[in-house]
N, C-alpha and C. Protein backbone atom coordinates (compact mmCIF):
# COMPACT_ATOMS: atom_id res chain seq x y z
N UNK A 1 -8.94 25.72 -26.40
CA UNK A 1 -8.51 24.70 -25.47
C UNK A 1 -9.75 24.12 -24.80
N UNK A 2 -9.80 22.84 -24.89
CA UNK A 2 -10.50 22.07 -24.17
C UNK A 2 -10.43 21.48 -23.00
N UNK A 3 -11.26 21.43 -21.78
CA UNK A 3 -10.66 20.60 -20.47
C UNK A 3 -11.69 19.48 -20.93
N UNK A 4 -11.10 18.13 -20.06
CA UNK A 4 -11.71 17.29 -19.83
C UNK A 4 -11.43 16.59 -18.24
N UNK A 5 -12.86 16.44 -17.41
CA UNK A 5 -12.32 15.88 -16.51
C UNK A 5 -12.62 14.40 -16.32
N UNK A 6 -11.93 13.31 -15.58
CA UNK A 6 -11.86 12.22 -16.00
C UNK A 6 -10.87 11.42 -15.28
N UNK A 7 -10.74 10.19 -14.86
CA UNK A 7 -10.31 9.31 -14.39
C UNK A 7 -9.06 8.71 -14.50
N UNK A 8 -7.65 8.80 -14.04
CA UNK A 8 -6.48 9.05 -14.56
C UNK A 8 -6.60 6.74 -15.46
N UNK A 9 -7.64 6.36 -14.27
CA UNK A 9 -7.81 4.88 -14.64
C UNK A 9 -8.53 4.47 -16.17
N UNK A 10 -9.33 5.64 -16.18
CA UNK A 10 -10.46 5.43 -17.42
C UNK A 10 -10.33 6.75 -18.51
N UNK A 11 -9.22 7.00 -19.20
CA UNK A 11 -9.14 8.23 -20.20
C UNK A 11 -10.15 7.83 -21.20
N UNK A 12 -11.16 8.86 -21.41
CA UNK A 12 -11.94 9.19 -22.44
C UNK A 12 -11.49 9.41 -23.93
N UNK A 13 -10.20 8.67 -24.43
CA UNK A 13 -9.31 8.88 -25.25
C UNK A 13 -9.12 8.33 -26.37
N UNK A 14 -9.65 8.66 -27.90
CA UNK A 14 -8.78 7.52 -28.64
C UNK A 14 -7.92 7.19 -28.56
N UNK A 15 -6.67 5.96 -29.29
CA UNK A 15 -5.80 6.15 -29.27
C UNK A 15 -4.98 7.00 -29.88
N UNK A 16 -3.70 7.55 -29.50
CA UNK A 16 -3.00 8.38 -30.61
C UNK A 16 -3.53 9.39 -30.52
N UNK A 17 -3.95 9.93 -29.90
CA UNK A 17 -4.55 11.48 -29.50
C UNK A 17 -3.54 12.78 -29.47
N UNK A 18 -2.85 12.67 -28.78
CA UNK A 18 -1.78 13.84 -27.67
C UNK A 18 -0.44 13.31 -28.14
N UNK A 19 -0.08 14.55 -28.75
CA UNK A 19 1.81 14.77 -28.55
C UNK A 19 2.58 14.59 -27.40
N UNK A 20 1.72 14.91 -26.40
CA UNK A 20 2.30 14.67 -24.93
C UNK A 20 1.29 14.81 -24.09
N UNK A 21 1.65 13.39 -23.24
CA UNK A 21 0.75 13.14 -21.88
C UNK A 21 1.42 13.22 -20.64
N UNK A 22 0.90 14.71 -19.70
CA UNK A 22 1.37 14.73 -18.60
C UNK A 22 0.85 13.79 -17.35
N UNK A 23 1.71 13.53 -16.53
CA UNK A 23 0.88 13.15 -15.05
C UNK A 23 1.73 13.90 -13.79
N UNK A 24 1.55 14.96 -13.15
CA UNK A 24 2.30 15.22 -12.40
C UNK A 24 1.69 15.29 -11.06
N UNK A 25 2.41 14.45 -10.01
CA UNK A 25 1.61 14.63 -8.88
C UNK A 25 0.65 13.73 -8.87
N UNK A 26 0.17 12.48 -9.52
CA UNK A 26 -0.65 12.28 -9.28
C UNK A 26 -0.78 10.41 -8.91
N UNK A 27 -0.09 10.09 -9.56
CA UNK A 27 0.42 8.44 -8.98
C UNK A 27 0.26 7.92 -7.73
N UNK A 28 1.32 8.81 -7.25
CA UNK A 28 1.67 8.52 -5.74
C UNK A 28 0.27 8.07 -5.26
N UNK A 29 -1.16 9.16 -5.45
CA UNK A 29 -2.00 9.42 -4.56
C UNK A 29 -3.12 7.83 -4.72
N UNK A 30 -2.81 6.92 -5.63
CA UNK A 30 -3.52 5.79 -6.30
C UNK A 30 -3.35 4.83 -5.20
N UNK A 31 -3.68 3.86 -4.64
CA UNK A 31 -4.13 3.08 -3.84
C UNK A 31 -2.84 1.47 -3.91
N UNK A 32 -2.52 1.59 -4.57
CA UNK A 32 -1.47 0.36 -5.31
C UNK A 32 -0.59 0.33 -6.16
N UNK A 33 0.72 -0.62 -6.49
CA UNK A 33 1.78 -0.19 -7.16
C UNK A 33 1.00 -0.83 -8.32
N UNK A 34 -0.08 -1.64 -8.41
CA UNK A 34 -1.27 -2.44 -9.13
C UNK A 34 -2.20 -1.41 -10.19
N UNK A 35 -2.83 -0.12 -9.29
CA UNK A 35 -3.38 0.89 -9.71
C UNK A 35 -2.47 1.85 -10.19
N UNK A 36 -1.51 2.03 -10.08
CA UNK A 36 -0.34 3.07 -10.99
C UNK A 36 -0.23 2.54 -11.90
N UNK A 37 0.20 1.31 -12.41
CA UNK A 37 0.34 0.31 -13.86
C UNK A 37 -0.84 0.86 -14.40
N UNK A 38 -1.95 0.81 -14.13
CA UNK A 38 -3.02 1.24 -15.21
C UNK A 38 -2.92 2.19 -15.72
N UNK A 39 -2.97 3.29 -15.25
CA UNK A 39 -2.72 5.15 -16.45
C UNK A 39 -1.76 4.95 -16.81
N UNK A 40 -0.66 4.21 -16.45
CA UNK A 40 0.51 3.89 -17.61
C UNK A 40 -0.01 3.32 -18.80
N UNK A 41 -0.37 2.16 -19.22
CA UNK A 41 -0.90 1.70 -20.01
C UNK A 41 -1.37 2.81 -20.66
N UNK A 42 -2.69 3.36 -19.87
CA UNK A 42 -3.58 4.50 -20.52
C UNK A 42 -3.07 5.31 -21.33
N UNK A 43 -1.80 6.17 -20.76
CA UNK A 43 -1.00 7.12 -21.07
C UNK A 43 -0.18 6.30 -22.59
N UNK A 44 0.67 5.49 -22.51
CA UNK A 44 0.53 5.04 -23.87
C UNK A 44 -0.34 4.42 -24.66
N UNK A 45 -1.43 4.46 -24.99
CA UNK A 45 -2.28 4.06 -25.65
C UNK A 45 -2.95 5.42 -26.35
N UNK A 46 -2.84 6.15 -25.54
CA UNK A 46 -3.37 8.09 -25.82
C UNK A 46 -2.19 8.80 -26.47
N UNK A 47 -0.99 8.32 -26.84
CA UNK A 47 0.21 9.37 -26.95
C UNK A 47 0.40 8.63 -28.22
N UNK A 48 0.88 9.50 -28.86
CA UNK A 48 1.48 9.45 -30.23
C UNK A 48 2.68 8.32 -30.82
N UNK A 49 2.39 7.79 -31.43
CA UNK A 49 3.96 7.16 -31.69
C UNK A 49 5.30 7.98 -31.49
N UNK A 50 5.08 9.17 -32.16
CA UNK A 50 6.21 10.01 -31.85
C UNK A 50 6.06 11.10 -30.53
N UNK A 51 5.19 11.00 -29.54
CA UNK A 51 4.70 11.58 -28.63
C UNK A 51 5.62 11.23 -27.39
N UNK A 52 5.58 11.89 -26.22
CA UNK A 52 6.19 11.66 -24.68
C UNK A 52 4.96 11.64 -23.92
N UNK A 53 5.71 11.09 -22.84
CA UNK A 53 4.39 10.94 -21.47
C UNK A 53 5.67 11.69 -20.25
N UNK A 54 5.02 12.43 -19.83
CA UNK A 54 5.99 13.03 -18.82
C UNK A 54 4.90 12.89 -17.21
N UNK A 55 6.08 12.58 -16.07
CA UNK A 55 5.17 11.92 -15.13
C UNK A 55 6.44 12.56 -13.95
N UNK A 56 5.83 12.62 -12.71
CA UNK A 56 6.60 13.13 -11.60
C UNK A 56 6.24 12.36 -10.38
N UNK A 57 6.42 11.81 -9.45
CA UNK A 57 6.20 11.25 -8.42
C UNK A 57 7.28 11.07 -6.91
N UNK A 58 7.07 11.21 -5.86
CA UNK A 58 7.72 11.50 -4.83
C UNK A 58 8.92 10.14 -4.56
N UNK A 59 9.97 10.92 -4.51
CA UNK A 59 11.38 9.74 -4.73
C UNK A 59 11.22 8.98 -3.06
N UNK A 60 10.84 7.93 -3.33
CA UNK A 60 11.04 7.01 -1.69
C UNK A 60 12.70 6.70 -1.63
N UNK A 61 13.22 6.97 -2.38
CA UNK A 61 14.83 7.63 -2.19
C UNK A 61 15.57 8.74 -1.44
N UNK A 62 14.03 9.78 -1.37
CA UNK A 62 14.63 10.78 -0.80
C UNK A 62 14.15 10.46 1.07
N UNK A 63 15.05 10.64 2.00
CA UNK A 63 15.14 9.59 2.87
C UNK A 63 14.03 10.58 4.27
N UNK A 64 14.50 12.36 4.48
CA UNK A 64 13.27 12.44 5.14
C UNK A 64 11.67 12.63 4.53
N UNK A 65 11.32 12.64 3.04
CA UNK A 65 10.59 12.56 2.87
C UNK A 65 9.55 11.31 3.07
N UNK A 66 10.25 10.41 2.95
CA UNK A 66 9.64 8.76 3.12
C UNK A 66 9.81 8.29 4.45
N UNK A 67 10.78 8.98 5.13
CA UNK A 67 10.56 8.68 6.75
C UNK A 67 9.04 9.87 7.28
N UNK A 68 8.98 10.83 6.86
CA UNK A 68 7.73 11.56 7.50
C UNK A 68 6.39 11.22 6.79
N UNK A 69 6.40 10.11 5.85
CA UNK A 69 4.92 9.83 5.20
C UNK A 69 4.98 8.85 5.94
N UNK A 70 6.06 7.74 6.12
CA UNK A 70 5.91 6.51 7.47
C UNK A 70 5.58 6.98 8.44
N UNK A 71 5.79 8.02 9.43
CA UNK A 71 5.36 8.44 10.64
C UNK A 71 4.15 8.78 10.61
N UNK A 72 3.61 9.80 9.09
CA UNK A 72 2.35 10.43 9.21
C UNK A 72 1.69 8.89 8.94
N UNK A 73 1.76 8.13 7.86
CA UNK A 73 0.99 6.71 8.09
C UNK A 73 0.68 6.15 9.55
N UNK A 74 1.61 5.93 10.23
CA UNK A 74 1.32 5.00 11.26
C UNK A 74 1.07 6.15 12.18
N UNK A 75 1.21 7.19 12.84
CA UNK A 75 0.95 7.98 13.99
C UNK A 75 -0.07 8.60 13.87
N UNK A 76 -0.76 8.98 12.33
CA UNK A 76 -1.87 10.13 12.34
C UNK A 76 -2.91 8.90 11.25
N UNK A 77 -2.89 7.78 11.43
CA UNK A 77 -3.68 6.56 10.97
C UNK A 77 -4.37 6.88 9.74
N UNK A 78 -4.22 7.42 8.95
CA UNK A 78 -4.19 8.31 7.35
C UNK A 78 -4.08 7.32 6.68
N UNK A 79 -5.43 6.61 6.24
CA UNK A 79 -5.56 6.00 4.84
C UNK A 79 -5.28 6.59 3.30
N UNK A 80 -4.60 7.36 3.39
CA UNK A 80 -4.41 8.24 2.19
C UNK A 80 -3.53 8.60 1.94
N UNK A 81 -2.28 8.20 2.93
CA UNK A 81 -0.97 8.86 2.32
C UNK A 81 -0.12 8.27 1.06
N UNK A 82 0.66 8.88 0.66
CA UNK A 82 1.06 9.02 -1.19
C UNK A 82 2.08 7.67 -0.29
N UNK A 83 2.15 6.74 -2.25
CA UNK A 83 3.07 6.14 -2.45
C UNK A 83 4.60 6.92 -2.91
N UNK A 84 5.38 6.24 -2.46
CA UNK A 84 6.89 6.57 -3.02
C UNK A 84 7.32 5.67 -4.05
N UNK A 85 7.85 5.91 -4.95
CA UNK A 85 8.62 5.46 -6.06
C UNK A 85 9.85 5.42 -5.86
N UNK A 86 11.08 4.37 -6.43
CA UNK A 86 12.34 4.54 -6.60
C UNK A 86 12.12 4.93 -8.41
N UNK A 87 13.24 5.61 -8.53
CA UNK A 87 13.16 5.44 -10.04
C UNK A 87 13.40 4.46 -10.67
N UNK A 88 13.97 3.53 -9.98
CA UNK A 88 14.22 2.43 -10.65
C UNK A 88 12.78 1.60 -10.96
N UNK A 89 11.87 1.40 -9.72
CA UNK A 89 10.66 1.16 -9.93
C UNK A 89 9.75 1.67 -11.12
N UNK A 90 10.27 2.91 -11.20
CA UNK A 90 9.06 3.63 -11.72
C UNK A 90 9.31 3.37 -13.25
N UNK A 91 11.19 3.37 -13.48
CA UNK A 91 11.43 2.61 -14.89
C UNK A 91 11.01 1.47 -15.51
N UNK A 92 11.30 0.13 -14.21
CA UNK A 92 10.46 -0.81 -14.35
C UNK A 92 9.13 -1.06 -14.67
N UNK A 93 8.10 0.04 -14.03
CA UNK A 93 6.48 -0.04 -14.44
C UNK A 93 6.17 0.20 -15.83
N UNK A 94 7.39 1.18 -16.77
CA UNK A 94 7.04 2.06 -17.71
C UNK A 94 7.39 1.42 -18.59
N UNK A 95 8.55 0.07 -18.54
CA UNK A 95 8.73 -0.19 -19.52
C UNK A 95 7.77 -1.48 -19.59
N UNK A 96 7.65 -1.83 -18.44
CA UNK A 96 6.40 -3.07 -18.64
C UNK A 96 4.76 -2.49 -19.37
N UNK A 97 4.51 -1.43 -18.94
CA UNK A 97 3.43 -0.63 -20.30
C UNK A 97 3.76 0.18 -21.14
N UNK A 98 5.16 -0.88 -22.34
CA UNK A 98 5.64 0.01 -23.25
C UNK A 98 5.79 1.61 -23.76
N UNK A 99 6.15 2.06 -22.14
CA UNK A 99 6.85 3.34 -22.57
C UNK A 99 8.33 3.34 -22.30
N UNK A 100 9.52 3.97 -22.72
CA UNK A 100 10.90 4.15 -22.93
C UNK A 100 11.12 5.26 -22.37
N UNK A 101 11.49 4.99 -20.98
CA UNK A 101 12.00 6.15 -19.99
C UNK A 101 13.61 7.25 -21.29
N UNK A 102 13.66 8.34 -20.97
CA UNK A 102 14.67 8.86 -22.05
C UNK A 102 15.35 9.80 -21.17
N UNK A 103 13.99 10.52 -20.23
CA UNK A 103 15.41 11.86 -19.63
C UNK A 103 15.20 11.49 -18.25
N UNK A 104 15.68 11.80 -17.14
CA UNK A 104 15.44 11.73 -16.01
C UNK A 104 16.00 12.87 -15.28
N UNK A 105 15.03 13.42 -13.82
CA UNK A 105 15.21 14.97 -13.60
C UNK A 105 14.59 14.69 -12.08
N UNK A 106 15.76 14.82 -11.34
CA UNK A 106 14.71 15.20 -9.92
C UNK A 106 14.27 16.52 -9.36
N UNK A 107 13.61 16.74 -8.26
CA UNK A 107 13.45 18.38 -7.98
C UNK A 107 13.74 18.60 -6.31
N UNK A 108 14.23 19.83 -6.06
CA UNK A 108 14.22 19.62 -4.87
C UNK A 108 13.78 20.81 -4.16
N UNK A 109 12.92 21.00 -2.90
CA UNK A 109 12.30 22.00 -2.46
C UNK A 109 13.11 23.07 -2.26
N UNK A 110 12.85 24.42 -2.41
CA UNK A 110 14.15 25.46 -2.37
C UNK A 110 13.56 26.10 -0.86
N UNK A 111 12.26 25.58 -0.12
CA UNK A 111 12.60 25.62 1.32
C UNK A 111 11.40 24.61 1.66
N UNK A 112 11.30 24.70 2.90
CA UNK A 112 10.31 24.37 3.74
C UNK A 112 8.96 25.14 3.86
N UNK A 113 8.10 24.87 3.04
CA UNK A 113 6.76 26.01 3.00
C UNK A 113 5.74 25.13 4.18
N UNK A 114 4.80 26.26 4.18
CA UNK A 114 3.70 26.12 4.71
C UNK A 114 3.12 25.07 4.73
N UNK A 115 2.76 24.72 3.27
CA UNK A 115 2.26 23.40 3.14
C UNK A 115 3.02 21.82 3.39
N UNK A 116 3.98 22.04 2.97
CA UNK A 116 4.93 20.55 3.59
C UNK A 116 4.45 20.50 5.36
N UNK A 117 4.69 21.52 5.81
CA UNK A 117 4.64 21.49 7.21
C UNK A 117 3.39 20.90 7.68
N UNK A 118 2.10 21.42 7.09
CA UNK A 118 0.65 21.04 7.06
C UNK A 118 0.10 19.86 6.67
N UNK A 119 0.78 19.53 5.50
CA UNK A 119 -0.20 18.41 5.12
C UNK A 119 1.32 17.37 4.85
N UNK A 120 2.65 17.28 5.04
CA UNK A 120 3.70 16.34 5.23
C UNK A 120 4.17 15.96 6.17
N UNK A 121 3.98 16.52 7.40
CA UNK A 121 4.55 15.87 8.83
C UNK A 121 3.41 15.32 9.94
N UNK A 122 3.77 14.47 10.53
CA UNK A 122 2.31 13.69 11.44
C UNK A 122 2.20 15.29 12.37
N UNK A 123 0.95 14.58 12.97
CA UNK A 123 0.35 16.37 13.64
C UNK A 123 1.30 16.01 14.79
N UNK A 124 1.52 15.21 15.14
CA UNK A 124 2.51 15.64 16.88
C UNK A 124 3.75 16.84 16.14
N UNK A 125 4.23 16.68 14.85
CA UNK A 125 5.31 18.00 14.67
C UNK A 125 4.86 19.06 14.38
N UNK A 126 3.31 19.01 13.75
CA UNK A 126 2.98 20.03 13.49
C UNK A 126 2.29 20.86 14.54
N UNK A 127 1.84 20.11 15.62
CA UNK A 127 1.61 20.76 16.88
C UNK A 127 2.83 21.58 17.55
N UNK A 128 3.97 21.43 17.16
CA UNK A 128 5.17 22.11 17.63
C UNK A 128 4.90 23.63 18.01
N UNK A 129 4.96 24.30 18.59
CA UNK A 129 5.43 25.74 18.45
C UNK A 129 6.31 26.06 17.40
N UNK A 130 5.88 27.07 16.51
CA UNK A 130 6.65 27.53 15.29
C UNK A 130 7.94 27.90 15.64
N UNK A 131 8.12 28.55 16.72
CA UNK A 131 9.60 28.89 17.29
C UNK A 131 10.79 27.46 17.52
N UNK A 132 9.88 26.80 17.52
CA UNK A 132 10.48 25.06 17.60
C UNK A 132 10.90 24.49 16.08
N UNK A 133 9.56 24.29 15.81
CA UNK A 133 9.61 23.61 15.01
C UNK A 133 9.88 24.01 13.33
N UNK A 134 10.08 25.39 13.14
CA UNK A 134 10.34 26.13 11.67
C UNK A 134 11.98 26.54 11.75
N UNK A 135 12.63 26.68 12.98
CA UNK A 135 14.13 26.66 12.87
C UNK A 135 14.58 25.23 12.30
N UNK A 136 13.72 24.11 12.95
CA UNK A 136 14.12 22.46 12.42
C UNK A 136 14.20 22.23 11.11
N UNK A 137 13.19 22.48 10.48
CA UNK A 137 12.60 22.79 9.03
C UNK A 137 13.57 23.23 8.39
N UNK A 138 14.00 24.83 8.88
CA UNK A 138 14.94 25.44 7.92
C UNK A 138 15.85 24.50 7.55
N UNK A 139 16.82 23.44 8.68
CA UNK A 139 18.29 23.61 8.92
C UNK A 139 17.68 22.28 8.02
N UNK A 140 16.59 21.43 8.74
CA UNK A 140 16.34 20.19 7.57
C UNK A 140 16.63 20.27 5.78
N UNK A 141 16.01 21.60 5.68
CA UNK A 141 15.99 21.93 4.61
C UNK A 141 17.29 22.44 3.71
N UNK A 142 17.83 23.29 4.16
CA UNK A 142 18.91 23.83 3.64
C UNK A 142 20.10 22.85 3.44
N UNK A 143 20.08 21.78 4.73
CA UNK A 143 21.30 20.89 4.83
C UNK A 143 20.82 19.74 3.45
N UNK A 144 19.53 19.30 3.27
CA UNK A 144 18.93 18.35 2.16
C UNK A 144 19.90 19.06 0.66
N UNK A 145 19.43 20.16 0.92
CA UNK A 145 20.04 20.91 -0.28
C UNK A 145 21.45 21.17 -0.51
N UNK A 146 22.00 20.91 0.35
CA UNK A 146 23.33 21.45 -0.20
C UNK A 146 23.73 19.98 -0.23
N UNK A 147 23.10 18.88 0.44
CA UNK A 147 23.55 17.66 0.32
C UNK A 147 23.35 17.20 -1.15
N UNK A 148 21.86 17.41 -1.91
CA UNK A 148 21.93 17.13 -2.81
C UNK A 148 22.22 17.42 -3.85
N UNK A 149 22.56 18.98 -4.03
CA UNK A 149 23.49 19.49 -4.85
C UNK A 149 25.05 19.01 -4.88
N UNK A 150 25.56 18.12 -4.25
CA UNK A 150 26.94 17.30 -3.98
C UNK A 150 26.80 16.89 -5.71
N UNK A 151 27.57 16.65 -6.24
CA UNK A 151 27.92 15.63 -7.09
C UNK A 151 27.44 13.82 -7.15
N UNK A 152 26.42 13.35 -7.85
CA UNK A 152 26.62 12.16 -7.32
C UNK A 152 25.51 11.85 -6.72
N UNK A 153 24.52 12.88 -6.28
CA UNK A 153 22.99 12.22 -4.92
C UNK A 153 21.93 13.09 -6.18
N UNK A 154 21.84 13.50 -7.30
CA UNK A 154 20.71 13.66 -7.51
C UNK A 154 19.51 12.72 -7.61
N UNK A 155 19.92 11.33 -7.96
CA UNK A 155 18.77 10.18 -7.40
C UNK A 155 17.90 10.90 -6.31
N UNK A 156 18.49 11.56 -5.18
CA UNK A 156 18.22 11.35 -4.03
C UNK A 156 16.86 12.80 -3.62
N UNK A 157 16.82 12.83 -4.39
CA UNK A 157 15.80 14.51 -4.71
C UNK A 157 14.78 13.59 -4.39
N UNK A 158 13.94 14.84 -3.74
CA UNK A 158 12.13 14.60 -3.03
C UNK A 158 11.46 14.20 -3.76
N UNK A 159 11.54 14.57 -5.43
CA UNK A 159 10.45 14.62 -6.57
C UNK A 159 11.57 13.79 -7.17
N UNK A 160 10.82 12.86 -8.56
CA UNK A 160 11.59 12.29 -9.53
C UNK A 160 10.68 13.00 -10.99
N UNK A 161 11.37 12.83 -12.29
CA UNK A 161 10.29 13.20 -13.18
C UNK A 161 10.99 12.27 -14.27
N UNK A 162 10.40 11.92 -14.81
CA UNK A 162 10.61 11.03 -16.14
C UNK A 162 9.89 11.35 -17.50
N UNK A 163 10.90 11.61 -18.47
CA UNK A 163 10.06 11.91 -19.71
C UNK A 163 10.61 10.55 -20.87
N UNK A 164 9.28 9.89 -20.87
CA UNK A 164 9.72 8.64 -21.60
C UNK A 164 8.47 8.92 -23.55
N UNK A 165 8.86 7.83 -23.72
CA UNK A 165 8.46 7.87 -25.39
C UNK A 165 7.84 6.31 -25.25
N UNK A 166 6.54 6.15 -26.25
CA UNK A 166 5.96 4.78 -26.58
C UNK A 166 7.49 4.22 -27.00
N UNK A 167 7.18 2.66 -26.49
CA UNK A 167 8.04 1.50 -27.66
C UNK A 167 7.18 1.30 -28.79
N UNK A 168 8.09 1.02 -29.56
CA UNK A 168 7.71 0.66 -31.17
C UNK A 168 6.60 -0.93 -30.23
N UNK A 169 5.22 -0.63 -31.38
CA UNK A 169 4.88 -2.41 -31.24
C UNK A 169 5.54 -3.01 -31.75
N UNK A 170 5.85 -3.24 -32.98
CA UNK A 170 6.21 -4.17 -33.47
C UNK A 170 7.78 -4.35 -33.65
N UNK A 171 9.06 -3.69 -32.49
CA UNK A 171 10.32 -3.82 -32.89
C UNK A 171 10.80 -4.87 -33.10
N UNK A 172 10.11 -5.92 -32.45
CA UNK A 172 10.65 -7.04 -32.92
C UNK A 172 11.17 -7.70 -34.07
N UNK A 173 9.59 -7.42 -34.55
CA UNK A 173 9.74 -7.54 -36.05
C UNK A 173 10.73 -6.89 -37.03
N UNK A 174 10.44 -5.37 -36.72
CA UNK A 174 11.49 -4.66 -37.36
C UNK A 174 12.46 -4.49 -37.57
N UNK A 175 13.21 -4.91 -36.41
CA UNK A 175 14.59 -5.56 -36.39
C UNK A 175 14.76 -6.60 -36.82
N UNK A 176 14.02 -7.85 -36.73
CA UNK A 176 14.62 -9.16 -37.25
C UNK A 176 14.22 -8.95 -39.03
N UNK A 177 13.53 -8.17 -39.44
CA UNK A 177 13.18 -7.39 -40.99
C UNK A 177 14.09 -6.83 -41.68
N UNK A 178 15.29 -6.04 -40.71
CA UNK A 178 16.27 -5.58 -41.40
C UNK A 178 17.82 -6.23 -41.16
């Protein structure tokens, strides 16, 4: 096994390389819905005709997750916080750099860890007293979950993941051929 490290903008890649190209986690953190379009492209241009690109990014669907990156944006003045995706967006980007969204899968936190608390809520909550502020967490948490286990709200999950496949180049053709 080989690592390579490298630029999700600039893959060191022929084309047609990889059976499968992951991206997990890593979109969101790109600067523009402008700069995410690019490793798309990338990502099909590196994947196989018969290959997948599998990709995960934070659902701006899921409603306290995208309300506490708005607060941490504007209250803790964080040039760096992650973009949100709808899936619908994120279908839209993929099929505009000929990839074919196929499965779709959201995820949802099975609690409130350490780290959400640390690096997901503006510091005025995280300044809380733990006796305060980790009972909030729990009930936030547990109630998300049983909400989204309902029938009907998995859209609505923290994480989205998409496992799509290149489009044919030339279907056009191929179809009007047969």
């Amino acid at each position: 096994m080989h690592f390579v490290h490298a630029s999700a903008l600039a893959l060191p890649f022929r084309d047609e390389s990889f059976d499968v190209v992951t991206c997990f986690s890593v979109l969101d953190h790109l600067g523009s819905e402008e700069l995410v379009k690019r490793p798309l492209g990338k990502f099909r241009r590196a994947v196989r005709k018969s290959g997948h690109v599998a990709i995960t990014f934070p659902n701006r669907s899921y409603l306290i997750g995208t309300v506490s990156t708005m607060a941490r944006k504007y209250a803790d003045r964080e040039q760096d916080s992650e973009q949100r995706f709808t899936p619908k967006q994120m279908n839209r980007m993929l099929l505009a750099e000929g990839l074919v969204p196929q499965i779709y899968d959201y995820g949802t936190a099975a609690q409130v860890g350490r780290g959400i608390q640390t690096h997901n809520m503006p510091s005025l909550f995280r300044s809380l007293p733990a006796s305060i502020k980790n009972p909030i967490f729990s009930l936030i948490t547990r109630s998300s979950n049983l909400f989204l286990a309902s029938a009907g709200f998995r859209l609505l999950g923290p994480r989205f993941g998409i496992l799509s496949s290149p489009k044919e180049k030339n279907s056009s053709s191929i179809s009007s051929a047969t």
